[in-house]
C-alpha atoms as a PDB file:
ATOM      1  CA  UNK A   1     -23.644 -14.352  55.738  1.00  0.00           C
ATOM      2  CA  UNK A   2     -22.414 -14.461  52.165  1.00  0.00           C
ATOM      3  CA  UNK A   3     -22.126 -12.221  49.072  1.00  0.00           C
ATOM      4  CA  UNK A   4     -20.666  -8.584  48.092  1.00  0.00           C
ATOM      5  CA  UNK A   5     -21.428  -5.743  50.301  1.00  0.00           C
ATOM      6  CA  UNK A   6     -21.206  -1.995  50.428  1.00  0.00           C
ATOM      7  CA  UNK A   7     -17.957  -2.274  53.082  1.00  0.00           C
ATOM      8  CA  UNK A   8     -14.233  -1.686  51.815  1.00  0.00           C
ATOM      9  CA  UNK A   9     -11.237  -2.391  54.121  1.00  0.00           C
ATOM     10  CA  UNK A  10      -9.036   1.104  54.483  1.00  0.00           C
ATOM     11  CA  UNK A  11      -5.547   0.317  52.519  1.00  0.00           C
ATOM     12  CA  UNK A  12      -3.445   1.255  55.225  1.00  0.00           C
ATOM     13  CA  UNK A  13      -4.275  -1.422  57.245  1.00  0.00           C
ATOM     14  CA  UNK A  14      -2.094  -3.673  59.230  1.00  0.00           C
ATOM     15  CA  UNK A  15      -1.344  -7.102  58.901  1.00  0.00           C
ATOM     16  CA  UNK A  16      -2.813  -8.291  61.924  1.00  0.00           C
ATOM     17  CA  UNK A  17      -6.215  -6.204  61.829  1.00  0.00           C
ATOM     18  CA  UNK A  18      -6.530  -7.365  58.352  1.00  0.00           C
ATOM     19  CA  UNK A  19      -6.073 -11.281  58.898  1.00  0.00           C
ATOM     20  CA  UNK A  20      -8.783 -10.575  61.787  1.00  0.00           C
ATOM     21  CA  UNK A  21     -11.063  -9.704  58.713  1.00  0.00           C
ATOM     22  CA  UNK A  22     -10.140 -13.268  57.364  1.00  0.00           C
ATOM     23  CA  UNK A  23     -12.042 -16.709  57.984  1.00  0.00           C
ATOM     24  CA  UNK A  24     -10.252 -19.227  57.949  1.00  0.00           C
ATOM     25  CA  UNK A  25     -10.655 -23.352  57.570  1.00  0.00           C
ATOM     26  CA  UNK A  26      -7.614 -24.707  59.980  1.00  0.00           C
ATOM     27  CA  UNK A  27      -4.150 -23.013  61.511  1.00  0.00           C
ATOM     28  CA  UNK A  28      -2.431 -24.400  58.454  1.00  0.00           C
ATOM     29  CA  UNK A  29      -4.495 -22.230  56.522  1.00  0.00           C
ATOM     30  CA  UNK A  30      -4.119 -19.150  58.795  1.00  0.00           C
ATOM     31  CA  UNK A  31      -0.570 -19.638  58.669  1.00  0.00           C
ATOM     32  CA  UNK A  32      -0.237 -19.473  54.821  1.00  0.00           C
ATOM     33  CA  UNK A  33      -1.763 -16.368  54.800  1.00  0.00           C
ATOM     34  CA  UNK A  34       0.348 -15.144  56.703  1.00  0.00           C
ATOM     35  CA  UNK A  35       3.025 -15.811  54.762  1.00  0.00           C
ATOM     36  CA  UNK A  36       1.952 -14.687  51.653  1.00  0.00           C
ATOM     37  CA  UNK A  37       0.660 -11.698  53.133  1.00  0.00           C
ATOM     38  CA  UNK A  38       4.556 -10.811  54.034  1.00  0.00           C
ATOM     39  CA  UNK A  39       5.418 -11.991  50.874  1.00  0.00           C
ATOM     40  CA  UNK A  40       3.066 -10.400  48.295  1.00  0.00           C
ATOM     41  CA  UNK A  41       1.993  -7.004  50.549  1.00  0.00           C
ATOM     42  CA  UNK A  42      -0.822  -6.159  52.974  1.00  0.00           C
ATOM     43  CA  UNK A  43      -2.201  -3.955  50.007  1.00  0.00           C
ATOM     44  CA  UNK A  44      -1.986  -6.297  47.045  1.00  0.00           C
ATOM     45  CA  UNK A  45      -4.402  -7.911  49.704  1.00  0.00           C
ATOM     46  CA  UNK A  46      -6.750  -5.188  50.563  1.00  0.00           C
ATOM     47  CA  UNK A  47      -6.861  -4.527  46.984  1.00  0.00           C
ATOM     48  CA  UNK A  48      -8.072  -8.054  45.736  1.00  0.00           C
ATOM     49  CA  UNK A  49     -10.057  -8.466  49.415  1.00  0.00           C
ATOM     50  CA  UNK A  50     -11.964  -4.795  48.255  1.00  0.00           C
ATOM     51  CA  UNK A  51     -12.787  -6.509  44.731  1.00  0.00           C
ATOM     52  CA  UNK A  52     -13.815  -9.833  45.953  1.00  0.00           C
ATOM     53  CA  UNK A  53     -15.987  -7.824  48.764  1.00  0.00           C
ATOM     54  CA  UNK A  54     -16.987  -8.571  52.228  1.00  0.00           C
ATOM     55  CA  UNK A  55     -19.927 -10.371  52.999  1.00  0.00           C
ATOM     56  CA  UNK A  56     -22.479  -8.837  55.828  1.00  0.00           C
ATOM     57  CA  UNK A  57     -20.410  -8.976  59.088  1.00  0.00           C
ATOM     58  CA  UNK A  58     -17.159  -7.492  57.074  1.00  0.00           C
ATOM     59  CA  UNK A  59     -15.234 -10.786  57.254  1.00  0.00           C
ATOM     60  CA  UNK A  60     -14.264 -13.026  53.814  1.00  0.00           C
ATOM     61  CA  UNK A  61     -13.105 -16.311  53.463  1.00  0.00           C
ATOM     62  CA  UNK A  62      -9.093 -16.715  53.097  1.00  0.00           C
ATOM     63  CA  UNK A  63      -9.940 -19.624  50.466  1.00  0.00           C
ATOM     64  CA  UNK A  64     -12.093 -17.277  48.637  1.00  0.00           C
ATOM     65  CA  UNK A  65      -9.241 -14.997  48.262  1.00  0.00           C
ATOM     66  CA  UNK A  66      -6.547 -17.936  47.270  1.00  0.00           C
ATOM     67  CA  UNK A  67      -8.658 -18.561  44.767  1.00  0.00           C
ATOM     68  CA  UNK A  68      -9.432 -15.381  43.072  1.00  0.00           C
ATOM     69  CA  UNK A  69      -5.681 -14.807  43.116  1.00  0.00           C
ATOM     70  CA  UNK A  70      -4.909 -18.273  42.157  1.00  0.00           C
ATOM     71  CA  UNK A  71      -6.925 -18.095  38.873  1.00  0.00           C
ATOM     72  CA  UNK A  72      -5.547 -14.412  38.091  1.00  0.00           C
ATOM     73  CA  UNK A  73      -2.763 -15.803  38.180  1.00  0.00           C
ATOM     74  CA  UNK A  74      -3.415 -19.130  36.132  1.00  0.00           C
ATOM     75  CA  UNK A  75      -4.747 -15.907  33.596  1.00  0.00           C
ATOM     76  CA  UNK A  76      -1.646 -14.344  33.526  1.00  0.00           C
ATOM     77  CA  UNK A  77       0.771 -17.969  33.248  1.00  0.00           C
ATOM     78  CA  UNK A  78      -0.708 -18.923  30.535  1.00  0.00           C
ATOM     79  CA  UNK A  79      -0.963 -15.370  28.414  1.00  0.00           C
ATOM     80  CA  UNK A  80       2.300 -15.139  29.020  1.00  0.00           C
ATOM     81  CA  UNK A  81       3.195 -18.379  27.217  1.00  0.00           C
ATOM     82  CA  UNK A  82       0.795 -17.189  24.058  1.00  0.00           C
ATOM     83  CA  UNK A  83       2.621 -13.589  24.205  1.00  0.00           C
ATOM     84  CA  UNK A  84       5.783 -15.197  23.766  1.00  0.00           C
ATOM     85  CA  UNK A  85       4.471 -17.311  21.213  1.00  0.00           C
ATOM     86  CA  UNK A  86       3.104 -14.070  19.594  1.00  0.00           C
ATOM     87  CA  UNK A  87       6.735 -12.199  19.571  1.00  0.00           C
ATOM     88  CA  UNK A  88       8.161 -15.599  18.161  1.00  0.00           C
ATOM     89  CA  UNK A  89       5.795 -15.222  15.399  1.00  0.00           C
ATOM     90  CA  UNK A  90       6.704 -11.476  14.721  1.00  0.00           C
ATOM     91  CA  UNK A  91      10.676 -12.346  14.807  1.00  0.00           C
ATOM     92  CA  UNK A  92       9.870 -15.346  11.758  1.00  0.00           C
ATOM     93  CA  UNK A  93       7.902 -12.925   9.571  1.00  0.00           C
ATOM     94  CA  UNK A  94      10.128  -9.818  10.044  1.00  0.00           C
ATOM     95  CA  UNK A  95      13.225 -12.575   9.365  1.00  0.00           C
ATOM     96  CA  UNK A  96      11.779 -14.446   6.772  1.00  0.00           C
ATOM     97  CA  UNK A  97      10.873 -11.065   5.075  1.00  0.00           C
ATOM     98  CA  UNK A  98      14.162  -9.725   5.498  1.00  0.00           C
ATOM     99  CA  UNK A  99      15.255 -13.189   3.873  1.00  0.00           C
ATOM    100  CA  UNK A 100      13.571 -12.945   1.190  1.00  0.00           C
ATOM    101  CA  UNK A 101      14.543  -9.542   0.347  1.00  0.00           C
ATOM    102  CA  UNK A 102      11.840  -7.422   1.113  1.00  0.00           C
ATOM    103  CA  UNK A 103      12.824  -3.626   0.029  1.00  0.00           C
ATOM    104  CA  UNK A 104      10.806  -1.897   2.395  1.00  0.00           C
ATOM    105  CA  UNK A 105      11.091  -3.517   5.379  1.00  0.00           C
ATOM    106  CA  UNK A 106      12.688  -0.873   7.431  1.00  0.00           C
ATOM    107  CA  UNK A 107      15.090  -2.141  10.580  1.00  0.00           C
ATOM    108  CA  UNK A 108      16.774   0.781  11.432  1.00  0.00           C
ATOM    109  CA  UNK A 109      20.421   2.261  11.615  1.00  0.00           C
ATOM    110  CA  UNK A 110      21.852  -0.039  14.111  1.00  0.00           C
ATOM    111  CA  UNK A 111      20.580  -3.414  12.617  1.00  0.00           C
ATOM    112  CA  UNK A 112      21.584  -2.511   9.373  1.00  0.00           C
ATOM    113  CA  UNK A 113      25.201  -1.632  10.328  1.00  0.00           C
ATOM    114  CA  UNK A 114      25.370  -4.956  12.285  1.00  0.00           C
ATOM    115  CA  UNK A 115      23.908  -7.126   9.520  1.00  0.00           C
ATOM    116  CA  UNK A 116      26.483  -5.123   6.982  1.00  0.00           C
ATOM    117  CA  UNK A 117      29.523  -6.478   9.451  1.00  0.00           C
ATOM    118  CA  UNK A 118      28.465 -10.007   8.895  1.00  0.00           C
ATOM    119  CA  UNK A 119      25.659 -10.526  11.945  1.00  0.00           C
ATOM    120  CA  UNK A 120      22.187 -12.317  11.116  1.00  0.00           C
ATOM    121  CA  UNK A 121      18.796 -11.019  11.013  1.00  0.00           C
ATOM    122  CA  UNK A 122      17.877 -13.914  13.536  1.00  0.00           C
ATOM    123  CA  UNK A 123      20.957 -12.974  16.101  1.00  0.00           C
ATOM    124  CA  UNK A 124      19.483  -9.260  15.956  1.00  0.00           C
ATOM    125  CA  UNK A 125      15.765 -10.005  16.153  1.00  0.00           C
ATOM    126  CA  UNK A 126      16.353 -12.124  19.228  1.00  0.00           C
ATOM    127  CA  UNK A 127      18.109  -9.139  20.809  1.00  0.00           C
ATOM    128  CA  UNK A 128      14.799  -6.855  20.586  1.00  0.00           C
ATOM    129  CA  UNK A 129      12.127  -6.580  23.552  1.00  0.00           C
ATOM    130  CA  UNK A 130       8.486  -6.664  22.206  1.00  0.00           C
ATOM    131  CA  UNK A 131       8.507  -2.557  22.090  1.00  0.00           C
ATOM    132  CA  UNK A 132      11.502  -2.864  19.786  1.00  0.00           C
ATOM    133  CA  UNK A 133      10.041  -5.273  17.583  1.00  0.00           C
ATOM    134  CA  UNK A 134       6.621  -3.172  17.490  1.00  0.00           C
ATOM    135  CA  UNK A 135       8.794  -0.128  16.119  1.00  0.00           C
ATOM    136  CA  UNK A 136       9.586  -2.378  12.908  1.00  0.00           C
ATOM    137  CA  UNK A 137       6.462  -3.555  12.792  1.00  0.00           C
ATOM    138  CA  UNK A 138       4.741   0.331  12.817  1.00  0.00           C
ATOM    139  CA  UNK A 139       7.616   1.084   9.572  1.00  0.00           C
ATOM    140  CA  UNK A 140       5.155  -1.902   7.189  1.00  0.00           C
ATOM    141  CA  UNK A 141       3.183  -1.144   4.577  1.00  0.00           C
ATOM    142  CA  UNK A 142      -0.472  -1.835   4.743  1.00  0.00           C
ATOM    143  CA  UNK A 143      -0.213  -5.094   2.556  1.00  0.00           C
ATOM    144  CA  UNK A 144       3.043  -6.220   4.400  1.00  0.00           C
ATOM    145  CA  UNK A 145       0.708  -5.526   7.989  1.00  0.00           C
ATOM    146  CA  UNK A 146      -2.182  -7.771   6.345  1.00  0.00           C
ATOM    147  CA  UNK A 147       0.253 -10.263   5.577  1.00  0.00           C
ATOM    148  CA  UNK A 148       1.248 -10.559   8.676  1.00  0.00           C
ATOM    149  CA  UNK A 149      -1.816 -10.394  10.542  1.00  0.00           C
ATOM    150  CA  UNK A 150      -4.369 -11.145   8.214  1.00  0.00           C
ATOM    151  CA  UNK A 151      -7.337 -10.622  10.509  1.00  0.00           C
ATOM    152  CA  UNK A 152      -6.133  -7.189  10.846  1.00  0.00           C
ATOM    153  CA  UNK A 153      -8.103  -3.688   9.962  1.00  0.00           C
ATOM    154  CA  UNK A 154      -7.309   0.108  10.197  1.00  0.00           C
ATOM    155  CA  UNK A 155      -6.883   0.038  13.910  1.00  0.00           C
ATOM    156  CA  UNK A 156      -3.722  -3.093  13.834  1.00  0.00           C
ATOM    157  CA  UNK A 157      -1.190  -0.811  15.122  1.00  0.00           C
ATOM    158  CA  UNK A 158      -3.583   0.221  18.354  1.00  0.00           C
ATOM    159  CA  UNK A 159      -4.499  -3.587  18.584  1.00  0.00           C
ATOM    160  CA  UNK A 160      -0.333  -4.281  18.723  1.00  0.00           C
ATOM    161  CA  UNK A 161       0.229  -1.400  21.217  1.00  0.00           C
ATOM    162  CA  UNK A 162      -2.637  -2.843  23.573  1.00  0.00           C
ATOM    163  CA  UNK A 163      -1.327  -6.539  22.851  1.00  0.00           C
ATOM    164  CA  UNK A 164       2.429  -4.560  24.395  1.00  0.00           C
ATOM    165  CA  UNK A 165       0.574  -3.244  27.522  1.00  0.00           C
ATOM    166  CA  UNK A 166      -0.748  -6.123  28.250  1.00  0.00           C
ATOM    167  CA  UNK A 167       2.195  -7.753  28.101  1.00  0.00           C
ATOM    168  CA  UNK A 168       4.082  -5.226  30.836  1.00  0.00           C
ATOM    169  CA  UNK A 169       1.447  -5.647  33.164  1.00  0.00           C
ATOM    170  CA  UNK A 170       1.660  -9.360  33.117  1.00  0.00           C
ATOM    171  CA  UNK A 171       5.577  -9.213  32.850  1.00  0.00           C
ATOM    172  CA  UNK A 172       5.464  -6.752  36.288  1.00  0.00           C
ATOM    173  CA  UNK A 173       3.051  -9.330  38.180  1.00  0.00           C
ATOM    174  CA  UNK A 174       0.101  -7.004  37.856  1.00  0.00           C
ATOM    175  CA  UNK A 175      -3.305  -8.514  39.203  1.00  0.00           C
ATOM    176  CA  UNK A 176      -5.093  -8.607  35.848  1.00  0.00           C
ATOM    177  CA  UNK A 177      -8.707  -8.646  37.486  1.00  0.00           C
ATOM    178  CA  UNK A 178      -7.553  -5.268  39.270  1.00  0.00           C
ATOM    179  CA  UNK A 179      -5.846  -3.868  36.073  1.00  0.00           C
ATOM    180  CA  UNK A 180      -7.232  -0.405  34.764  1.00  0.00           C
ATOM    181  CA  UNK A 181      -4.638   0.696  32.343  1.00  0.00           C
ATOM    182  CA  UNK A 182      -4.899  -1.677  29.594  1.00  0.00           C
ATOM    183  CA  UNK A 183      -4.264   0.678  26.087  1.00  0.00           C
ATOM    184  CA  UNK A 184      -7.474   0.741  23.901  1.00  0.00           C
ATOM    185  CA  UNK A 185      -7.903  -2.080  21.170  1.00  0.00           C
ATOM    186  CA  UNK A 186     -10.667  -2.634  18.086  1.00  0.00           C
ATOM    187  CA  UNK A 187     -12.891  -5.745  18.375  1.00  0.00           C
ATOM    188  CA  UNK A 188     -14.795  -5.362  15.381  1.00  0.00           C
ATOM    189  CA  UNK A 189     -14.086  -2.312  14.616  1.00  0.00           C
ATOM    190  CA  UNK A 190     -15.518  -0.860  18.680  1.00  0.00           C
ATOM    191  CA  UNK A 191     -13.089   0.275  21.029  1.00  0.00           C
ATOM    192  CA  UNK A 192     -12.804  -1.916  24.216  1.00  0.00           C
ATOM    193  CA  UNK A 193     -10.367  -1.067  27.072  1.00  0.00           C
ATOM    194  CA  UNK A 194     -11.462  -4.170  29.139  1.00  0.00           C
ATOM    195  CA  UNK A 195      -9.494  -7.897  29.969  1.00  0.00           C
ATOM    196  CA  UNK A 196     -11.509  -9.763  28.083  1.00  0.00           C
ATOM    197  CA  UNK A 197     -11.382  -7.844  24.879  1.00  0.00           C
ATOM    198  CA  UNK A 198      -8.216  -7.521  25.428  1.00  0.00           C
ATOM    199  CA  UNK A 199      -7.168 -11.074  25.408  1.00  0.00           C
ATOM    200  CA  UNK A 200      -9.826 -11.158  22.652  1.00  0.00           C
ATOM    201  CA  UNK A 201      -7.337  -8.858  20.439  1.00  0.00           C
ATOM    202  CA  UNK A 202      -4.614 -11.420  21.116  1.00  0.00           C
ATOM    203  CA  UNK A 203      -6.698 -14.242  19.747  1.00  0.00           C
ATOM    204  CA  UNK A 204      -7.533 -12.434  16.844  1.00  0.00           C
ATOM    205  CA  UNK A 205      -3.801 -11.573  15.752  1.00  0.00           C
ATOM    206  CA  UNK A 206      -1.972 -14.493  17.237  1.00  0.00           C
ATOM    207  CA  UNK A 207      -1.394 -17.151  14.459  1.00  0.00           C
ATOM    208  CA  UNK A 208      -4.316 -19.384  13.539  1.00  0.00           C
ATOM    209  CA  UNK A 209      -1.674 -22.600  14.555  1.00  0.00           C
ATOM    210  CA  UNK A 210      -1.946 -21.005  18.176  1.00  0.00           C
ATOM    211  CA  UNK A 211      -5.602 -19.831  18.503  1.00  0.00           C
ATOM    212  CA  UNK A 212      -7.642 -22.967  19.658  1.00  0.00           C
ATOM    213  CA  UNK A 213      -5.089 -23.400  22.389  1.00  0.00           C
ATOM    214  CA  UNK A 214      -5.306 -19.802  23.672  1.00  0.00           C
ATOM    215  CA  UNK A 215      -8.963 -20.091  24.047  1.00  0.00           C
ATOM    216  CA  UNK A 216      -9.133 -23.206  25.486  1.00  0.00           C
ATOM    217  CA  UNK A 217      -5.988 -22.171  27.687  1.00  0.00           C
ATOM    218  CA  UNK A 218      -8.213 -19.576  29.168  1.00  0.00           C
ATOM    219  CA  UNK A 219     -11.120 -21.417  29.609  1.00  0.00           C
ATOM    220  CA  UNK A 220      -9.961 -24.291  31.262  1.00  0.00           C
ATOM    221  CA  UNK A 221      -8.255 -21.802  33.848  1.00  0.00           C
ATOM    222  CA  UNK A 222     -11.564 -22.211  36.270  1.00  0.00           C
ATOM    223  CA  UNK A 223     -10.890 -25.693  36.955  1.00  0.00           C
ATOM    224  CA  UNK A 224      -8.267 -27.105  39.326  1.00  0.00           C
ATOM    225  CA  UNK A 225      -7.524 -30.753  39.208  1.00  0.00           C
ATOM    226  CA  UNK A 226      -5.746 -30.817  42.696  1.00  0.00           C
ATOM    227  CA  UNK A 227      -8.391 -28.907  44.604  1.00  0.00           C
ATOM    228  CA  UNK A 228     -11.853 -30.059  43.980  1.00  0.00           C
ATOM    229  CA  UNK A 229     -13.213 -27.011  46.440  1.00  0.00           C
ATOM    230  CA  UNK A 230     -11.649 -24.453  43.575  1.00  0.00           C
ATOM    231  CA  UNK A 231     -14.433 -21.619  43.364  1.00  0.00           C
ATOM    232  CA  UNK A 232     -14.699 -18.281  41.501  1.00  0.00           C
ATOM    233  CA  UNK A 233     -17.236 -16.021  41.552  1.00  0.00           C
ATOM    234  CA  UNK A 234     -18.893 -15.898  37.829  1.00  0.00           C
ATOM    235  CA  UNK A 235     -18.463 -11.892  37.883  1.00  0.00           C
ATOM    236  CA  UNK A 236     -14.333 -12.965  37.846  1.00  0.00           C
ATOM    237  CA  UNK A 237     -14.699 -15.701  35.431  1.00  0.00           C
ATOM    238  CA  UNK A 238     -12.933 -15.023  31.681  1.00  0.00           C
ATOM    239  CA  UNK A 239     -14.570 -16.589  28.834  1.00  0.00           C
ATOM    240  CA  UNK A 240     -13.897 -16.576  25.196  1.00  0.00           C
END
């Protein structure tokens, strides 16, 4: 019997009770499971098991839970990659504006008294976490903000903020399928709190250079070319 049911699996349960809950194809299998449930936590389990759902009998299949996980993960690889392509892109413009002598461009006490004893903007830009660089980026004027992201409205510094909290929660290995504390960002002007919309807002501010391969990034992610039994459930799926 297949397909989501009504029945949840109590948090607190142990290892051994929970694998019984498991179908599996082969030992090999079992035993990889195991592993990763000593590895990653009965209850990062239970959690993803209780979103997946069990089918009629209250068993699931192990693969079907590999692979859930498996594509969060994918998810979460390859936003990383396009968020650090995204605080790359901040550093140039907040250097190359510095460079070029921009009056109101407002770095703070420390930077200032650094660059004044002979460091460079580059040195202290590289020595700011994304928070950090955010605080600078709050300090711009409205045309220096539509400079820099020229898809940008009223709500850019909410969009930025969101863009940062998604960010943490994929730096701190945070299932993003389970995640409910994304910060609120603008796609088209309507507040969305949501993965999708989410990764939508970094799409829309990332640089155009970048934004093809995000998308694509993300919705090649359902495929696997070394398993050609690779399945998740449409409800999971993220598409742009």
């Amino acid at each position: 019997m297949t397909g989501k049911t009504e029945k949840y699996i109590d948090i607190h349960i142990t290892k051994s009770n929970l694998m019984k809950k498991m179908i599996f194809s082969d030992e090999k299998e079992m035993h990889r499971c195991s592993k990763y449930l000593d590895l990653k936590g009965v209850a990062y389990h239970v959690l993803l098991i209780n979103l997946i759902g069990l089918d009629g009998d209250g068993e699931i299949k192990y693969k079907l839970i590999s692979d859930v996980y498996k594509y969060d993960k994918k998810i979460r690889n390859r936003l990383y990659k396009f968020l650090s392509a995204f605080e790359e892109q901040i550093r140039a413009f907040i250097a190359n504006s510095f460079n070029h002598g921009l009056s109101t461009l407002q770095l703070g006490d420390s930077i200032n008294k650094n660059l004044k004893s002979g460091s460079n903007i580059a040195f202290e830009l590289e020595d700011l976490d994304f928070g950090q660089l955010l605080q600078i980026v709050e300090k711009f004027t409205a045309k220096d903000l539509k400079r820099m992201f020229p898809k940008s409205d009223e709500h850019i510094i909410d969009n930025l903020k969101a863009i940062k909290e998604l960010r943490n929660a994929i730096s701190h290995h945070r299932i993003l399928l389970l995640y409910d504390e994304f910060e609120k960002c603008y796609i088209d002007g309507i507040e969305k709190t949501d993965l999708i919309s989410n990764i939508k807002n970094l799409v829309n501010l990332i640089d155009q250079y970048y934004r093809q391969f995000l998308i694509d990034a993300i919705n090649e992610a359902t495929s696997d070319k070394r398993d050609s039994t690779f399945f998740i459930p449409e409800r999971f799926i993220v598409s742009l």
